[in-house]
C-alpha atoms as a PDB file:
ATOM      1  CA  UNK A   1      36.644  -0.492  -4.119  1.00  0.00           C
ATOM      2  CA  UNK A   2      36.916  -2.943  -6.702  1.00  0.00           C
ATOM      3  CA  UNK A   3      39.899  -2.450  -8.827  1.00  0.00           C
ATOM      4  CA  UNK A   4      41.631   0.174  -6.248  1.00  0.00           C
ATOM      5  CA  UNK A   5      42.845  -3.104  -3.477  1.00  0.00           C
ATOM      6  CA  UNK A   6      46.202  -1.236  -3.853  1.00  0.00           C
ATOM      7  CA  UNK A   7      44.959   2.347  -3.374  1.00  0.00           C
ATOM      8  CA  UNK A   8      43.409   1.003  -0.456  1.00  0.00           C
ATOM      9  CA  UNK A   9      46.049  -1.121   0.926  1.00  0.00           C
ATOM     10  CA  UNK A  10      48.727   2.277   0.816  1.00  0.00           C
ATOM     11  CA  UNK A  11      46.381   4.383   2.680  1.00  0.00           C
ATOM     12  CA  UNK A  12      45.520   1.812   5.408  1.00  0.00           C
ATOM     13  CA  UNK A  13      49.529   1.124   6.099  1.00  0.00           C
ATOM     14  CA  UNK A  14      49.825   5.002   5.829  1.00  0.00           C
ATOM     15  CA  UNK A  15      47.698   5.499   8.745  1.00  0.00           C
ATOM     16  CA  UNK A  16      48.961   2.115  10.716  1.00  0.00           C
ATOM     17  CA  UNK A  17      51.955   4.115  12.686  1.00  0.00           C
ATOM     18  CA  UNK A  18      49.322   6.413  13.934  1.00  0.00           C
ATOM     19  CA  UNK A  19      46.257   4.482  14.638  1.00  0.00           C
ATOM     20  CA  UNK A  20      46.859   1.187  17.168  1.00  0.00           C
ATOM     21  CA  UNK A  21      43.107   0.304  15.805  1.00  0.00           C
ATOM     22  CA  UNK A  22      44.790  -0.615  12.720  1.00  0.00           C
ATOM     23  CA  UNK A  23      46.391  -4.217  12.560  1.00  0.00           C
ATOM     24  CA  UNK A  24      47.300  -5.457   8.772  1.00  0.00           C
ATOM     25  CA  UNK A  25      46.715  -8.896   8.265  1.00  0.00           C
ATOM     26  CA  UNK A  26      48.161 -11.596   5.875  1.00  0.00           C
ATOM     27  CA  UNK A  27      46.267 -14.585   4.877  1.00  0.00           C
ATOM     28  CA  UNK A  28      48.069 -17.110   7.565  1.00  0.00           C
ATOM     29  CA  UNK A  29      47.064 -15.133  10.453  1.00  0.00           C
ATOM     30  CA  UNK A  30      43.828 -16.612   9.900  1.00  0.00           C
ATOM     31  CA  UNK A  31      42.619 -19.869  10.934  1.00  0.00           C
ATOM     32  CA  UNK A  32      42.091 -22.807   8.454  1.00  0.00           C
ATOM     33  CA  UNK A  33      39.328 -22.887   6.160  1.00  0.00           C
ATOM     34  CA  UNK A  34      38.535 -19.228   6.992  1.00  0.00           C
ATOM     35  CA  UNK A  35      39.478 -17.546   3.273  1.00  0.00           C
ATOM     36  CA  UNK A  36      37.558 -20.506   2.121  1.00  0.00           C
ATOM     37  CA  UNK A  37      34.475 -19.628   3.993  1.00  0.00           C
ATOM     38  CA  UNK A  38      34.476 -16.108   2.951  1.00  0.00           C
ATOM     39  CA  UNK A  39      34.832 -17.048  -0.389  1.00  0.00           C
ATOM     40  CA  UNK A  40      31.897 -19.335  -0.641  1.00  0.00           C
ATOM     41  CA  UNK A  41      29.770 -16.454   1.171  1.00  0.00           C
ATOM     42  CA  UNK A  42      30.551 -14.194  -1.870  1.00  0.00           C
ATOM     43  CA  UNK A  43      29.979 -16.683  -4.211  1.00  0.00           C
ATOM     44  CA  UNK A  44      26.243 -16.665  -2.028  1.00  0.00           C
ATOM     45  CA  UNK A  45      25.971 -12.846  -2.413  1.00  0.00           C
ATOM     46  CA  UNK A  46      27.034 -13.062  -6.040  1.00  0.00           C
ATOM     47  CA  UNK A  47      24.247 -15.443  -6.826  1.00  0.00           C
ATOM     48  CA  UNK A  48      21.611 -13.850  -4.588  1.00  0.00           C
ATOM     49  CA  UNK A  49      22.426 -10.725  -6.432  1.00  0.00           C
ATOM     50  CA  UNK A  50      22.259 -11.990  -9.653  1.00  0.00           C
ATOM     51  CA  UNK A  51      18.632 -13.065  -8.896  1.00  0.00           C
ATOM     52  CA  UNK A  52      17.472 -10.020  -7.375  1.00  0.00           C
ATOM     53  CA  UNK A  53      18.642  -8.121 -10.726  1.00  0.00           C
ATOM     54  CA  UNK A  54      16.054 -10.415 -12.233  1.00  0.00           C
ATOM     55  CA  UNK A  55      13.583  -8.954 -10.314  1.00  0.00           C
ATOM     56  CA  UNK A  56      11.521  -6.125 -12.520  1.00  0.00           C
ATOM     57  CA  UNK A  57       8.622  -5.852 -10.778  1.00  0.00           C
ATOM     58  CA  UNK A  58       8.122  -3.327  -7.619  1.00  0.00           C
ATOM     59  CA  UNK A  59       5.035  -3.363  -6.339  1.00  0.00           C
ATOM     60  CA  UNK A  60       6.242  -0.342  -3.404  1.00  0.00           C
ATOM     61  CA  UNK A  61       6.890   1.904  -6.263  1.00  0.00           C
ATOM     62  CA  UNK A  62       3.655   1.302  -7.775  1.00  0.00           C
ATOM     63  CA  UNK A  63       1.705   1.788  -4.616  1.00  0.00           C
ATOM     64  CA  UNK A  64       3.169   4.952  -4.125  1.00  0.00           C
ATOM     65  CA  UNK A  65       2.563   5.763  -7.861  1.00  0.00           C
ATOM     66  CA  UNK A  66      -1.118   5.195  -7.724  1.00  0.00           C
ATOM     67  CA  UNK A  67      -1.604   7.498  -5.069  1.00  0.00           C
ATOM     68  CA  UNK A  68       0.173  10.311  -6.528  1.00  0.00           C
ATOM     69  CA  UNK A  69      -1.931  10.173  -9.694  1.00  0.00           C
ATOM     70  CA  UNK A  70      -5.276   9.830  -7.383  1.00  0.00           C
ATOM     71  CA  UNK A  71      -4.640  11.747  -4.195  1.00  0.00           C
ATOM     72  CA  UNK A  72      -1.708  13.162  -2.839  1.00  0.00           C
ATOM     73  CA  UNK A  73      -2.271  16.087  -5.516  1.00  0.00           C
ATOM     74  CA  UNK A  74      -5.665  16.250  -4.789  1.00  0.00           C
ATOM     75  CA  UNK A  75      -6.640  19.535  -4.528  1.00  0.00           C
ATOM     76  CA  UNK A  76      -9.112  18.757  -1.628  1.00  0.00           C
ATOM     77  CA  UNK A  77      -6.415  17.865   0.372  1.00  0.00           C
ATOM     78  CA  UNK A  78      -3.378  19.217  -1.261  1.00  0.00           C
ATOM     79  CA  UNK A  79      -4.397  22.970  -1.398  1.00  0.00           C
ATOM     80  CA  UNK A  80      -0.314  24.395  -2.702  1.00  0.00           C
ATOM     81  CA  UNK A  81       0.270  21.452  -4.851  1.00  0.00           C
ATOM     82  CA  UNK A  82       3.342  20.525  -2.640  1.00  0.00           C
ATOM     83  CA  UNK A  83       4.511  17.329  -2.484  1.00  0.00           C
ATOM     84  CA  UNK A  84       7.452  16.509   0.361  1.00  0.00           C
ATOM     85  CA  UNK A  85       8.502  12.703   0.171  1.00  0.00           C
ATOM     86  CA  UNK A  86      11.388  11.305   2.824  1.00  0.00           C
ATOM     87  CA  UNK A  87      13.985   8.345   1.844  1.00  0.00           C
ATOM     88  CA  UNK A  88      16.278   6.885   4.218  1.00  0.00           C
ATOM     89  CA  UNK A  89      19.064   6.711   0.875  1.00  0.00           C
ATOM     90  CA  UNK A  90      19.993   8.617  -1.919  1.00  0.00           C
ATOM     91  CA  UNK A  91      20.346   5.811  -4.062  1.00  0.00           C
ATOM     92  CA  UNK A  92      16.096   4.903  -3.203  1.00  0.00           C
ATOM     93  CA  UNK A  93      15.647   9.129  -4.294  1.00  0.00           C
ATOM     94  CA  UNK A  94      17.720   8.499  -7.542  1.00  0.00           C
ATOM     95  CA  UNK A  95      15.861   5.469  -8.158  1.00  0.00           C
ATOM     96  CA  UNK A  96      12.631   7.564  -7.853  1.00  0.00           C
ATOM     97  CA  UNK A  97      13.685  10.501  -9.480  1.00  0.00           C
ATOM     98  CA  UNK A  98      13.819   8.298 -12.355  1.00  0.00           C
ATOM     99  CA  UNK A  99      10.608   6.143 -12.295  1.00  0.00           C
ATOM    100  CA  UNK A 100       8.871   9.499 -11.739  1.00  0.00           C
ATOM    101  CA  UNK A 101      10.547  10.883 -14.969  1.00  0.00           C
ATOM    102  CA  UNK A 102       9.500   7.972 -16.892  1.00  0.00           C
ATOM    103  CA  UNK A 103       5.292   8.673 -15.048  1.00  0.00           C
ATOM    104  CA  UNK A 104       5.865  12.197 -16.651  1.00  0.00           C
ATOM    105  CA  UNK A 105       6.198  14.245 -13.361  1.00  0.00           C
ATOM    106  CA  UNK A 106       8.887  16.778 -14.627  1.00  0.00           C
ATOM    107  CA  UNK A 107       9.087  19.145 -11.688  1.00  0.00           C
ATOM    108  CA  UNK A 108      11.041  17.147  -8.977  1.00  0.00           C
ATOM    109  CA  UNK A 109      14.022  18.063  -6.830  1.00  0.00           C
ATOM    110  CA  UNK A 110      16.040  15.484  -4.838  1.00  0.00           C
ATOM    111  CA  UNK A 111      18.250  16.412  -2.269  1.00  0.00           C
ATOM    112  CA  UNK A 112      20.908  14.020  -0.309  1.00  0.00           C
ATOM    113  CA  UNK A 113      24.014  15.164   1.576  1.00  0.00           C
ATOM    114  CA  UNK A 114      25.855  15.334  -1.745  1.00  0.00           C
ATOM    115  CA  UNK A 115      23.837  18.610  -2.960  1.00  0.00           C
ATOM    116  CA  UNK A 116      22.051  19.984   0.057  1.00  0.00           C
ATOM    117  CA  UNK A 117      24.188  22.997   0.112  1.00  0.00           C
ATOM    118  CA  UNK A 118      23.945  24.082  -3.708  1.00  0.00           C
ATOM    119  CA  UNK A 119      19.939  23.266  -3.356  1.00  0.00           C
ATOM    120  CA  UNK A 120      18.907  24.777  -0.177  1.00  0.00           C
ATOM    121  CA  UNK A 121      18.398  28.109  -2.554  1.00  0.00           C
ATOM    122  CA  UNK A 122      15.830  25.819  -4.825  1.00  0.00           C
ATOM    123  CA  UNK A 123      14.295  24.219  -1.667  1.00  0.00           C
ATOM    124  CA  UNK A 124      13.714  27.402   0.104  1.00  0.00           C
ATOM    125  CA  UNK A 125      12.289  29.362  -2.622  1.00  0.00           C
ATOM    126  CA  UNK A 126      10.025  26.424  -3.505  1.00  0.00           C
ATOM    127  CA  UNK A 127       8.815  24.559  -0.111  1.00  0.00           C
ATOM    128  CA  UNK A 128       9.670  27.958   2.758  1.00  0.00           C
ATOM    129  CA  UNK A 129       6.616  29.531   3.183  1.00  0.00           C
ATOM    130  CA  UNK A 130       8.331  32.292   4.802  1.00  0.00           C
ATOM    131  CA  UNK A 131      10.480  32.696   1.880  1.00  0.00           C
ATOM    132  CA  UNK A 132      10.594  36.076   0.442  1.00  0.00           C
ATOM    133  CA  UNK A 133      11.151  35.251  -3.229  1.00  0.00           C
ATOM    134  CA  UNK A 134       9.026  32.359  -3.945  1.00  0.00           C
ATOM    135  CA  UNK A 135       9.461  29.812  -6.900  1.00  0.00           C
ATOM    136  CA  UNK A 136       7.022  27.239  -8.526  1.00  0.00           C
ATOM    137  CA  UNK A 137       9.792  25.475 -10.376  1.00  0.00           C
ATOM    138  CA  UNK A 138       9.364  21.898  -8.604  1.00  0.00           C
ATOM    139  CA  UNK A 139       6.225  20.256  -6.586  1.00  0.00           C
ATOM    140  CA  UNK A 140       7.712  17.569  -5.447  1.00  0.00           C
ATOM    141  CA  UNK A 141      11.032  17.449  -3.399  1.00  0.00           C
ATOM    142  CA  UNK A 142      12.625  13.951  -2.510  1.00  0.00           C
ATOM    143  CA  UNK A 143      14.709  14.226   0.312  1.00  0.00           C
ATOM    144  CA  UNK A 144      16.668  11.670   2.522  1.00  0.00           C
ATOM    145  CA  UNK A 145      17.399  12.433   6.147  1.00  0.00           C
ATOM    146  CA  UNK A 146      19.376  15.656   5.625  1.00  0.00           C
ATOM    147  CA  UNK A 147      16.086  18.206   5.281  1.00  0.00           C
ATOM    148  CA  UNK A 148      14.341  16.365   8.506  1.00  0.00           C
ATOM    149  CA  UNK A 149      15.660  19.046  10.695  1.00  0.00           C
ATOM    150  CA  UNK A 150      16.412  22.762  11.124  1.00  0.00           C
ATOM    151  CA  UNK A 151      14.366  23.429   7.384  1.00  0.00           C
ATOM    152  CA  UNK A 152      10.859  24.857   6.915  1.00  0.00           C
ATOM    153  CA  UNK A 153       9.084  22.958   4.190  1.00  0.00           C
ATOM    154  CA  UNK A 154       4.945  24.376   5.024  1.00  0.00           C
ATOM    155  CA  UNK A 155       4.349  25.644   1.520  1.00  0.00           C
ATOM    156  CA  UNK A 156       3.659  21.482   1.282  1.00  0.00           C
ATOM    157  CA  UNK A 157       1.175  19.889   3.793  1.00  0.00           C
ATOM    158  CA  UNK A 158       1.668  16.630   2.429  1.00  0.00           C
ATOM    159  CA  UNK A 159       4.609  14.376   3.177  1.00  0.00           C
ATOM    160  CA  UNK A 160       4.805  10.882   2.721  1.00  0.00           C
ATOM    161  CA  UNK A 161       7.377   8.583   4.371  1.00  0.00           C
ATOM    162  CA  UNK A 162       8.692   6.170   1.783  1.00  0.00           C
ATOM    163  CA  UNK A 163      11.110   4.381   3.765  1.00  0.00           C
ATOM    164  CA  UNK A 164       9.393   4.721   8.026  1.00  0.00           C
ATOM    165  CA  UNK A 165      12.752   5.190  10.270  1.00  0.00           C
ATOM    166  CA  UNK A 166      12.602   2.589  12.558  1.00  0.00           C
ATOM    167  CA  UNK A 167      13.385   5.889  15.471  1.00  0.00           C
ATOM    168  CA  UNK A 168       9.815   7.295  16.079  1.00  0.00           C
ATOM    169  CA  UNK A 169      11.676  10.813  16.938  1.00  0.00           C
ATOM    170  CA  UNK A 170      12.801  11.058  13.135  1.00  0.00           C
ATOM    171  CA  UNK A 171      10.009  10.010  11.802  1.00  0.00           C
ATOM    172  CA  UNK A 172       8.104  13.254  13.980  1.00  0.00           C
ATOM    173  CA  UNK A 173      10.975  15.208  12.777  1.00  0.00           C
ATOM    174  CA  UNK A 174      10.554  15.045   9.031  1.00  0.00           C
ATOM    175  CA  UNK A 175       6.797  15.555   9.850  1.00  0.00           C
ATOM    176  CA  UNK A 176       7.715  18.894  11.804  1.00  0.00           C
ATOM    177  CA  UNK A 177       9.170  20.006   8.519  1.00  0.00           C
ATOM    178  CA  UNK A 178       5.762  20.918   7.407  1.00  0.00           C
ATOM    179  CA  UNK A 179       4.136  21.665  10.547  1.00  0.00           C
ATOM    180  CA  UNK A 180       5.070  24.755  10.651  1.00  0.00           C
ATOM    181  CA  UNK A 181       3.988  27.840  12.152  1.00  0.00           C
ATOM    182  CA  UNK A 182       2.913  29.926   8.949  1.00  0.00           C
ATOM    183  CA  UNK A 183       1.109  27.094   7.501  1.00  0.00           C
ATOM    184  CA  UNK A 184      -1.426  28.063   5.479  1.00  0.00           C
ATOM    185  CA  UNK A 185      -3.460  24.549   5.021  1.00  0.00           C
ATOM    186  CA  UNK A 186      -5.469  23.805   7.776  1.00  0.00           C
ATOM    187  CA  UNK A 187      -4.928  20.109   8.096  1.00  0.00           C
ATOM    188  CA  UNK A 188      -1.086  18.293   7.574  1.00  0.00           C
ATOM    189  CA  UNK A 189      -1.257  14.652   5.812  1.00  0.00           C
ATOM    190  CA  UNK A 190       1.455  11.919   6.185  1.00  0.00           C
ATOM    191  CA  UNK A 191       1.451   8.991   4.209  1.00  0.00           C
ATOM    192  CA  UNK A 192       3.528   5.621   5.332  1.00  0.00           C
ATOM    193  CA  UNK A 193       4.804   2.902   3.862  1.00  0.00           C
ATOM    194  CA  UNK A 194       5.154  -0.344   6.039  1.00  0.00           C
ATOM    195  CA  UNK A 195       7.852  -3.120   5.214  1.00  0.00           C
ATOM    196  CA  UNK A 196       5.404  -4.968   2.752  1.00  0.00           C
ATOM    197  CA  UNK A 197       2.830  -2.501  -0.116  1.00  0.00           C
ATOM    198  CA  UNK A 198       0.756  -1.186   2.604  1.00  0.00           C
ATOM    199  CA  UNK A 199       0.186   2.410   2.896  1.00  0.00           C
ATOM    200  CA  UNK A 200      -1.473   4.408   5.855  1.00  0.00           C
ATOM    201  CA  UNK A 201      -2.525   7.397   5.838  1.00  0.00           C
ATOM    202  CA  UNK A 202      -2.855  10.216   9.203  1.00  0.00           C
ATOM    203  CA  UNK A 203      -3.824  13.856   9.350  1.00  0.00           C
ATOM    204  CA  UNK A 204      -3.882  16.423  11.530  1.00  0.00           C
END
């Protein structure tokens, strides 16, 4: 909101007279000191931040990149050459959408709450094996939460978690997106990442 404090000030006194949740606030309704010590916390964020943009390396990403060039496209395994990988944000599946640009994988759809509407279309024709007018435009589809329920993705047997939901139920959800009946592989694979570079890998 940075640069719209006004914009955002008219809509919250706007709403005031109707919401008794709302209660505007002037800097001496606060106690002493307590501006102050917000201020000094963002000056703390500010510097943390600046440090973390520092930061080039990402070890996750590589991880995850090593096993896409060595196994997750493995045809022993990986029979459609479907590829479903799970985010818990959209900015983590922009962020990949890009490094795997840069890897030279060309054929990747990302989906987020934003688009899922316009894309279902795409998604359907490329990851429903019930489908009736199947595409081969895109082999790997990033998704965040929005395709873990209510859409078939079994033209992929492969999914792998790159953020792990910390509920076990939506983690089985997005894994029900490709165990499907109609499957045609005989065996589903999910891959997990863990807080710190350490993938594991089930199948069943």
């Amino acid at each position: 909101m940075e640069g719209k404090e006004e914009e955002l000030i008219a809509k919250i006194s706007e709403r005031q007279p109707t919401d008794p949740t709302i209660e505007i606030c002037s800097p001496s309704d606060f106690q002493a000191g307590f501006v102050d010590g917000l201020e000094q916390d963002w000056q703390k964020l500010e510097d943390l931040y600046k440090e973390w943009m520092k930061v080039e390396d990402d070890p996750k990403l590589d991880e995850f990149l090593r096993h896409l060039k060595d196994e997750l496209f493995d045809t022993k395994i990986n029979r459609q050459g479907k590829l479903v990988v799970f985010s818990e944000s959209k900015e983590t599946t922009t962020y990949l959408l890009g490094q795997l640009a840069k890897a030279g994988y060309k054929h990747v759809l990302t989906v987020s709450s934003e688009n899922r509407a316009e894309r279902m279309p795409i998604v359907r024709a490329n990851f429903d094996a019930t489908y009736a007018e199947k595409a081969d435009d895109y082999n790997i589809l990033i998704s965040t939460e929005v395709l873990a329920e209510g859409v078939n993705l079994h033209r992929a047997n492969v999914i792998v978690n790159y953020d792990t939901p910390w509920n076990s139920t939506r983690l089985m959800q997005r894994v029900g997106r490709v165990n499907r009946i109609g499957a045609t592989a005989p065996k589903i694979y999910i891959y997990n990442f863990y807080p710190r570079p350490r993938w594991t890998t089930t199948s069943s």
